[in-house]
Protein backbone atom coordinates (compact mmCIF):
# COMPACT_ATOMS: atom_id res chain seq x y z
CA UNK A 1 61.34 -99.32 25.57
CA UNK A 2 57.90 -100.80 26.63
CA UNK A 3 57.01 -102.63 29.68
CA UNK A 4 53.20 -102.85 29.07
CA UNK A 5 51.34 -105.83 30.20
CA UNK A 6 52.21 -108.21 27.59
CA UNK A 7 56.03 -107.09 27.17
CA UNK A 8 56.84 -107.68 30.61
CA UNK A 9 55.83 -111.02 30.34
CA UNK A 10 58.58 -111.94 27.79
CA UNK A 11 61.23 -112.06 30.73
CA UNK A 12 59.45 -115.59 31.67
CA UNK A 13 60.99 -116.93 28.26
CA UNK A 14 63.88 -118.10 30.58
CA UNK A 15 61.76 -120.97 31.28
CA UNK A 16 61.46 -122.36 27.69
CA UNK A 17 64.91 -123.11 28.69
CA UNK A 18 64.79 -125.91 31.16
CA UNK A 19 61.07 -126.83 29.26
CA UNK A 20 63.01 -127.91 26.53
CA UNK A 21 65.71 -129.51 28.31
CA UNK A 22 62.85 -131.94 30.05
CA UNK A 23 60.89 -131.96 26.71
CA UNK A 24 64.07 -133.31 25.06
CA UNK A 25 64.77 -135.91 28.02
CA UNK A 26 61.50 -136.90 27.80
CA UNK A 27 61.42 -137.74 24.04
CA UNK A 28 64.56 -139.54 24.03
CA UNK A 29 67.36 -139.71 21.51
CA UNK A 30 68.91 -137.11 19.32
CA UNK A 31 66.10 -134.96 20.94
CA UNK A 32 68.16 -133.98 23.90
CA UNK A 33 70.00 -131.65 21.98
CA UNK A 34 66.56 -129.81 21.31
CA UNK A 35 67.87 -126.59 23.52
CA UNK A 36 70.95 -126.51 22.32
CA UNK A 37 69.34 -126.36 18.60
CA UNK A 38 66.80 -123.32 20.46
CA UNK A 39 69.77 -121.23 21.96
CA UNK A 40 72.26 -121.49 19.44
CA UNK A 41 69.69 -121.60 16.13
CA UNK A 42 66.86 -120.62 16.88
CA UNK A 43 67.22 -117.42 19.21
CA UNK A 44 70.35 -116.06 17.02
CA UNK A 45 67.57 -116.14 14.02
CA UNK A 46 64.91 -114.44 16.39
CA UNK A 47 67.38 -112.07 17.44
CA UNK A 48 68.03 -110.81 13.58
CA UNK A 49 64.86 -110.58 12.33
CA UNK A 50 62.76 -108.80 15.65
CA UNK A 51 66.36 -106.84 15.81
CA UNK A 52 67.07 -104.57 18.54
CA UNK A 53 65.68 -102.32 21.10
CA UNK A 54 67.24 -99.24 21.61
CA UNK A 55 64.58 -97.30 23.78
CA UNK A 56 64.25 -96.49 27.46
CA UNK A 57 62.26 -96.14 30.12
CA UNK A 58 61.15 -92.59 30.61
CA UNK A 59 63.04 -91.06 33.11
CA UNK A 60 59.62 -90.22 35.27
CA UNK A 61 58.65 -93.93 35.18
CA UNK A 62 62.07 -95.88 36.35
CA UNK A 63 61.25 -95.59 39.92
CA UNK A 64 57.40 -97.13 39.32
CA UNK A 65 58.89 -100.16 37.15
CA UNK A 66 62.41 -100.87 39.30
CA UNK A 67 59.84 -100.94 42.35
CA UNK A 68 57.65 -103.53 40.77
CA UNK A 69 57.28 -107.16 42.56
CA UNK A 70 56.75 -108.36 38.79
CA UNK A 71 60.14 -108.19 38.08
CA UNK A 72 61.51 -109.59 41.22
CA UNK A 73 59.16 -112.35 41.70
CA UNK A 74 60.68 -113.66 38.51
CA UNK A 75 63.90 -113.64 39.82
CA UNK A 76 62.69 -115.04 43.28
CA UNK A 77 60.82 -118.07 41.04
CA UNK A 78 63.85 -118.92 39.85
CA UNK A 79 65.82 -119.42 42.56
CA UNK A 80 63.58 -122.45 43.63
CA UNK A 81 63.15 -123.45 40.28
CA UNK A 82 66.84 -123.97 39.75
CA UNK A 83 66.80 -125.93 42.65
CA UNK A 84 64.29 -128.37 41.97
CA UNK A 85 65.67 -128.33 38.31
CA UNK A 86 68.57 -129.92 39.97
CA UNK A 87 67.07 -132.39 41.68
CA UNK A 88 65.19 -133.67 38.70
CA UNK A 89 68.24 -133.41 36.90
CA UNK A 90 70.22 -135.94 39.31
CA UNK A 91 67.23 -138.10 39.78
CA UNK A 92 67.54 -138.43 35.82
CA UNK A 93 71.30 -139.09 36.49
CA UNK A 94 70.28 -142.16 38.51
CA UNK A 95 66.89 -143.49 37.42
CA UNK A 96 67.00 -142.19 33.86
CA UNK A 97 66.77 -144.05 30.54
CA UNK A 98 70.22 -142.22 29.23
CA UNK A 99 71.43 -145.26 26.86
CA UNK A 100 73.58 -143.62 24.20
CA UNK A 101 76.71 -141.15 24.92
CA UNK A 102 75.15 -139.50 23.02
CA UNK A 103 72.23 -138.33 24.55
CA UNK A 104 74.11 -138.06 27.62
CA UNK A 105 75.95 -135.12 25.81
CA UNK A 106 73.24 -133.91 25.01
CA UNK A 107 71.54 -134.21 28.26
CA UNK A 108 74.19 -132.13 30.19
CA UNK A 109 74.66 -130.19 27.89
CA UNK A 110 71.25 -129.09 28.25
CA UNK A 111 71.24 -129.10 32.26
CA UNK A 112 74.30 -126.54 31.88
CA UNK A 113 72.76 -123.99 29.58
CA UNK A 114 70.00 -124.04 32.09
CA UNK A 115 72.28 -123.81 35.37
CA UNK A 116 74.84 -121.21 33.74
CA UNK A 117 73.21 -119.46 31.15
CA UNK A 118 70.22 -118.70 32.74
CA UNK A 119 70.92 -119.77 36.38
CA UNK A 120 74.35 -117.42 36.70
CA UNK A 121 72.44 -114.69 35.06
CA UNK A 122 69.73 -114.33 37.64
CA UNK A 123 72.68 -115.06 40.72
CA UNK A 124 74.69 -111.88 39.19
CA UNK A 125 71.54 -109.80 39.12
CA UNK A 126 70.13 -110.61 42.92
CA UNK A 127 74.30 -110.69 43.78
CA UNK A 128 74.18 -106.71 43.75
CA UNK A 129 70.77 -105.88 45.58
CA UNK A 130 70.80 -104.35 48.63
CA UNK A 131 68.18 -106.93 49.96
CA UNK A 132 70.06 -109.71 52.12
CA UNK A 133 67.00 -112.03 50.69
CA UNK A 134 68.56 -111.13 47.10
CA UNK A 135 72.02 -111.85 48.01
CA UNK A 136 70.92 -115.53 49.47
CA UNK A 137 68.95 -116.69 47.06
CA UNK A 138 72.34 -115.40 44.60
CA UNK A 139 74.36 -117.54 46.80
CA UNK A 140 71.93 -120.80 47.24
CA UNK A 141 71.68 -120.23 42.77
CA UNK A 142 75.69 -119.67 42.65
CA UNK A 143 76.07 -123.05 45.11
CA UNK A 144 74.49 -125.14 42.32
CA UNK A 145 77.17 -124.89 39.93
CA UNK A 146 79.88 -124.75 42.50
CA UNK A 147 81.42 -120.98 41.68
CA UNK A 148 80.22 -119.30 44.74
CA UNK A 149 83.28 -116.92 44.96
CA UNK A 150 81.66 -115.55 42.08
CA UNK A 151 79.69 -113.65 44.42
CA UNK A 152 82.90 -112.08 45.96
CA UNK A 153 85.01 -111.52 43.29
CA UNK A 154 82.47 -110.25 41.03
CA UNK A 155 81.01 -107.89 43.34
CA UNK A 156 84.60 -106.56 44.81
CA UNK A 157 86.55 -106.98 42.42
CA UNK A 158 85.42 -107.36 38.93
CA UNK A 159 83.46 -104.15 39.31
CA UNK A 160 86.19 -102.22 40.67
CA UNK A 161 88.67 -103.54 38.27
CA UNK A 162 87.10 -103.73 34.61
CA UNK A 163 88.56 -102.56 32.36
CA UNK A 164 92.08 -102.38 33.49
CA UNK A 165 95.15 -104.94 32.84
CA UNK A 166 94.22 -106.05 36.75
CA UNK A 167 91.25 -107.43 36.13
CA UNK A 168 91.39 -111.25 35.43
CA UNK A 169 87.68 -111.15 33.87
CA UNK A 170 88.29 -108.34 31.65
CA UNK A 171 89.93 -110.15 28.20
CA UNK A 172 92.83 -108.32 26.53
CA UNK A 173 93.24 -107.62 23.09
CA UNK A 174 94.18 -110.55 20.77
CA UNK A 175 93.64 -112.84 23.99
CA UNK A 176 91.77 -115.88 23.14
CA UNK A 177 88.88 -117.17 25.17
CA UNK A 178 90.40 -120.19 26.01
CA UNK A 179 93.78 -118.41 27.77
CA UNK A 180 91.00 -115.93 29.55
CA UNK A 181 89.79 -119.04 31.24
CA UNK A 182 92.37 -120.08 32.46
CA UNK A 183 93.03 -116.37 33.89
CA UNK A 184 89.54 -115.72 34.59
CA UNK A 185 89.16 -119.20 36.40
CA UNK A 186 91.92 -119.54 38.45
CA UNK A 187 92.86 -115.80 39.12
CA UNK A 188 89.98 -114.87 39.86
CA UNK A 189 89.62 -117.50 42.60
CA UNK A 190 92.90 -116.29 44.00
CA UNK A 191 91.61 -112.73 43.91
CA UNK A 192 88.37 -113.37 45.76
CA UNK A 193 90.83 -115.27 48.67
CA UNK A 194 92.97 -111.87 48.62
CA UNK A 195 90.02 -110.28 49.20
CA UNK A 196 88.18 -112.05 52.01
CA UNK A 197 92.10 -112.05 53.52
CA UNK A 198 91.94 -108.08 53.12
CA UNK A 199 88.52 -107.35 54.21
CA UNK A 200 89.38 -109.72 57.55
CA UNK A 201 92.38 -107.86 58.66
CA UNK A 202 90.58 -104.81 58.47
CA UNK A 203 88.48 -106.24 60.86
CA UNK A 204 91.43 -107.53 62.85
CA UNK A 205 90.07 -111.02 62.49
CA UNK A 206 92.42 -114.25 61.30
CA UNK A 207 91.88 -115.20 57.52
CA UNK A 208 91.58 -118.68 59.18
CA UNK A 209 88.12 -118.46 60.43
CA UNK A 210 84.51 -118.81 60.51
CA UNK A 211 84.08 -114.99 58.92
CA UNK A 212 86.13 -115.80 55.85
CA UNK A 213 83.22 -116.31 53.39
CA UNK A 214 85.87 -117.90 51.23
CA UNK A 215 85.96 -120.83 53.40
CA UNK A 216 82.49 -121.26 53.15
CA UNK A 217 82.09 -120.65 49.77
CA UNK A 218 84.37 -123.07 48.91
CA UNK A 219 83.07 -125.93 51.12
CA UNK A 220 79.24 -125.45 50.87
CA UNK A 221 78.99 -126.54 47.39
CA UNK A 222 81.34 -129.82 48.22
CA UNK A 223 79.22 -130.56 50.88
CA UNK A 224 75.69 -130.32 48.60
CA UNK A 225 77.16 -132.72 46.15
CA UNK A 226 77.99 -135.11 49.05
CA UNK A 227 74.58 -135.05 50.44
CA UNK A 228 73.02 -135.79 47.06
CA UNK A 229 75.58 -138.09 46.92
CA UNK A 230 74.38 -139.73 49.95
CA UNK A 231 70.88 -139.56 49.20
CA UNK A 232 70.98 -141.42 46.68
CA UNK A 233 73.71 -144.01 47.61
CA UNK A 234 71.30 -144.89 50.36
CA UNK A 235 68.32 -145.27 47.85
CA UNK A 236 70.65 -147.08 45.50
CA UNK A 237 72.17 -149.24 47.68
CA UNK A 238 75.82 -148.56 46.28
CA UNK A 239 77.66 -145.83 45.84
CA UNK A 240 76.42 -143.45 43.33
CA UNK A 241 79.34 -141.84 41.38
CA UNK A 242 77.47 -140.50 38.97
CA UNK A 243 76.45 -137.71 40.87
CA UNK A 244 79.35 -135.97 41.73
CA UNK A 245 80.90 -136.63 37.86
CA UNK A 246 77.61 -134.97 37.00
CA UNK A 247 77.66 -132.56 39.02
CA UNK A 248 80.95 -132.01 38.62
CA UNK A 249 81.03 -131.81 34.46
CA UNK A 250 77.25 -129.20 35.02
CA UNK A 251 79.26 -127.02 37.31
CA UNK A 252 82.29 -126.77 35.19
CA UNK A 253 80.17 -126.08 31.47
CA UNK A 254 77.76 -124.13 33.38
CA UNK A 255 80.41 -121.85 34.68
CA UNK A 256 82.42 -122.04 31.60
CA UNK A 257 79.27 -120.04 29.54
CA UNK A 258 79.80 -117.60 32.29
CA UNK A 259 83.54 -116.71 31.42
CA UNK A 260 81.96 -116.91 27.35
CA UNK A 261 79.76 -114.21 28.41
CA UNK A 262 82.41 -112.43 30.54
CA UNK A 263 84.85 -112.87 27.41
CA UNK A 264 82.19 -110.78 25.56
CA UNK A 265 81.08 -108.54 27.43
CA UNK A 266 84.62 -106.97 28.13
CA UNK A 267 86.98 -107.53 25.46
CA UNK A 268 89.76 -105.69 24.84
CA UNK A 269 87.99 -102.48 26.44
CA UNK A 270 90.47 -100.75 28.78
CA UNK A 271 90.14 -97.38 31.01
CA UNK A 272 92.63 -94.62 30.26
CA UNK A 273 95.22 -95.27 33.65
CA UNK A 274 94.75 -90.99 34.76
CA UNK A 275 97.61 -91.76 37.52
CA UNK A 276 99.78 -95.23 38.31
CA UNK A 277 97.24 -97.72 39.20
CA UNK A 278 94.52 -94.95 39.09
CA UNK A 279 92.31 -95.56 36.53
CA UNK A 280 89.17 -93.24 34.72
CA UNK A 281 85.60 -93.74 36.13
CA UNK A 282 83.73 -96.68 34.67
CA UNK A 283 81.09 -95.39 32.19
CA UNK A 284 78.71 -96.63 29.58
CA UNK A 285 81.95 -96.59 27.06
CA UNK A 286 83.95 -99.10 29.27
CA UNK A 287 81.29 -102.61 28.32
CA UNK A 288 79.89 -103.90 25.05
CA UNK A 289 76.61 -103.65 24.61
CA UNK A 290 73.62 -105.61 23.14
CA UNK A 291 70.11 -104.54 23.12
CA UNK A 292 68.62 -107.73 20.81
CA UNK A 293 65.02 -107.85 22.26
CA UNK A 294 65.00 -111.51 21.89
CA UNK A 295 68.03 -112.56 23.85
CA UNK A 296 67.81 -109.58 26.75
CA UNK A 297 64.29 -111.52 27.80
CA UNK A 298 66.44 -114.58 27.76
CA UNK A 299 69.01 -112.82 29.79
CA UNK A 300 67.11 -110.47 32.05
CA UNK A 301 68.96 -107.60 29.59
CA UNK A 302 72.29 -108.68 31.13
CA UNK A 303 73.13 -107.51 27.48
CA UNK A 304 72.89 -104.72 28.26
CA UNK A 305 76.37 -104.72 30.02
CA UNK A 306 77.10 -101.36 30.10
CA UNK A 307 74.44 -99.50 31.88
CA UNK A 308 75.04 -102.33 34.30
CA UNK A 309 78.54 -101.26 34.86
CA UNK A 310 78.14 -97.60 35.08
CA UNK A 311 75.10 -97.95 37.71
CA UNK A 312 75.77 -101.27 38.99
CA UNK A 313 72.78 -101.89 41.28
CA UNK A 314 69.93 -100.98 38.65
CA UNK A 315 67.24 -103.36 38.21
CA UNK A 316 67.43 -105.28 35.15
CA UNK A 317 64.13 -104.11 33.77
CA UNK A 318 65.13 -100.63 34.36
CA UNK A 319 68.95 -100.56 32.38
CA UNK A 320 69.28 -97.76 29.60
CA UNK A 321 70.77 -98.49 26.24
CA UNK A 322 73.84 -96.15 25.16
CA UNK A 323 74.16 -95.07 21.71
CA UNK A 324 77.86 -94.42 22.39
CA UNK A 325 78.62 -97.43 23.96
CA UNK A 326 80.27 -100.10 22.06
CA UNK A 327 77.88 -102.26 20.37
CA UNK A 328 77.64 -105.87 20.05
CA UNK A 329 77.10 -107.15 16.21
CA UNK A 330 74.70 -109.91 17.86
CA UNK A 331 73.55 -111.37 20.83
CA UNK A 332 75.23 -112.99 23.31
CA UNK A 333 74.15 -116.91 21.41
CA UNK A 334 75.70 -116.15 18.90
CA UNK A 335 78.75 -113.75 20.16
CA UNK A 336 79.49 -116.80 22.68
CA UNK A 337 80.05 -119.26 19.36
CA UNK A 338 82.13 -117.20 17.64
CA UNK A 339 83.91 -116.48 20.73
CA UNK A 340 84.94 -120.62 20.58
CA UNK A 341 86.84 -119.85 17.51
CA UNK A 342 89.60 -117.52 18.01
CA UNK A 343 90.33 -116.56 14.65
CA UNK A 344 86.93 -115.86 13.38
CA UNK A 345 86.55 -113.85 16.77
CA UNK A 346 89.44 -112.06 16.14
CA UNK A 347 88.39 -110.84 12.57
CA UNK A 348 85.06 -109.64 13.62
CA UNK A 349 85.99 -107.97 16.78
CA UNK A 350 89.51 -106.07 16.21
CA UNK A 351 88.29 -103.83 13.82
CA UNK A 352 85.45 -102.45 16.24
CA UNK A 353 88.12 -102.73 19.18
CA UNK A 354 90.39 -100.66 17.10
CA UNK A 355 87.17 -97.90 16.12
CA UNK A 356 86.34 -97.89 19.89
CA UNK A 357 90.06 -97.10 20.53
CA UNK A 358 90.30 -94.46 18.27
CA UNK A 359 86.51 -92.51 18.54
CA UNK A 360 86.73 -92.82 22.70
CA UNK A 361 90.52 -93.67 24.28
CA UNK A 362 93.08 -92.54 21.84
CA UNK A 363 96.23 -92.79 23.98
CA UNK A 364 95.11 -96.83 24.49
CA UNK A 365 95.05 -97.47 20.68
């Protein structure tokens, strides 16, 4: 892997996102679906033919690039960018020239690729830094689509559960995405409540108070939508509904593509139990894995899930790929399509579930 001058620039891709989303607006019609045809046509194409990156960083240089403002001033951009993206997007909501269903469709559609698929990514990757700047701006990103427990139950649980039967983000064999959801949605809510209730009693503090984040995190995105909602009631004159539907539907796509991307990343893999309810470490073997150059600028190389795993706070620009970890046939575009179809998934998946089984965790086959 190379991150000379030019290369490192690719990671600012993420903003062809939401350019094509206003592009699209902008233009009218049938061409606010112009994103959707980029992620989900163009980039799987891209990803084939520039194919995939399987080099690192040498080992003498991943201090010097992990330490680089480059990489975190993207990040850092982003934050306010989603933000503002937001804004515009309700202020389109409201004053917009939206006619046709149609291009409403379209429209949000758009918004939530750029809020979840791109938003999500870059809350996940400041979620795990050290730096309480980091972790706000994760939170403030994660408040936008209204799935701000993400930050607790990814952190405390999902990473010390994956792969295991006990992790509600971690998909099971022959589970389909759409009964992960449901798991992944609601249990992992329930989980992240569990542990705020845990982490309080430790403290010897009431579960019922201002230090359980939970309470927060479930209220602070409520009360953002009723500002807006506000806002622009008192602009309008009336009271604007459209808002909170819209925010509402954004939120729940936006966090949807998450779960996609959590369905791929971790299906069917599971850690030999050594002990009851003891489990193996995590290690590159325990995540797929997806080095496509294309879609890792896209995604800040969330792709490459299972470096991410094993050494959880890693920069993004600094994860390794693994030969032996379990590879990804594409990208996440196009993984996250197939995904939608169970059957198709199914077929294309089980037999490199059932080779992982047997080459790396025979007793789990």
């Amino acid at each position: 892997m190379w991150m000379g001058p030019l290369r490192k620039f690719g990671f600012y891709s993420a903003f062809t996102i939401p350019a094509l989303v206003i592009l699209g607006y902008l233009m009218g019609g049938w061409w606010n679906y112009l994103v959707i045809l980029d992620v989900f046509i163009l980039l799987p194409l891209l990803d084939q033919w520039v194919g995939i990156d399987n080099g690192n960083i040498p080992q003498e240089r991943v201090s010097t690039v992990a330490a680089d403002y480059f990489y975190r001033f993207i990040t850092y951009t982003w934050t306010y960018f989603q933000f503002a993206f937001i804004l515009w997007a309700c202020y389109v909501v409201v004053y917009g020239t939206l006619d046709q269903t149609y291009e409403w469709i379209g429209f949000v559609l758009g918004v939530s690729l750029v809020t979840g698929g791109i938003g999500i990514t870059v809350a996940h990757e400041l979620g795990h830094k050290k730096s309480a700047l980091e972790r706000f701006y994760s939170k403030v990103i994660l408040m936008t689509v209204g799935y701000m427990h993400f930050y607790i139950e990814h952190n405390r649980g999902h990473h010390v559960k994956v792969a295991t039967p006990e992790d509600p983000a971690t998909a099971l064999k022959n589970e389909s995405f759409y009964a992960f959801w449901i798991k992944s949605v609601f249990k992992g809510w329930f989980h992240a409540w569990h542990l705020e209730k845990v982490r309080l009693q430790k403290m010897g503090k009431s579960w019922f108070s201002i230090h359980n984040q939970m309470i927060w995190y479930s209220t602070i995105p409520a009360l953002f939508v009723a500002v807006l909602t506000v806002i622009f009631s008192v602009l309008q004159s009336r009271i604007v509904w459209e808002i909170p539907a819209f925010m509402t539907i954004q939120s729940l796509l936006a966090f949807s593509l998450l779960e996609l991307v959590n369905y791929v990343e971790h299906y069917g893999i599971l850690r030999k139990e050594v002990s009851p309810g003891k489990y193996e470490k995590v290690t590159p073997i325990h995540s797929w894995n997806s080095s496509h150059i294309v879609s890792n600028f896209f995604l800040f190389q969330l792709q490459r899930h299972s470096d991410h795993h094993a050494n959880a706070i890693k920069r993004y620009q600094v994860l390794d790929h693994y030969d032996k970890s379990p590879q990804l046939p594409a990208g996440y575009p196009t993984m996250i399509l197939i995904a939608l179809i169970p059957p198709l998934w199914f077929q294309i998946m089980n037999p490199r579930l059932e080779k992982w089984h047997g080459s790396y965790s025979p007793s789990l086959a």
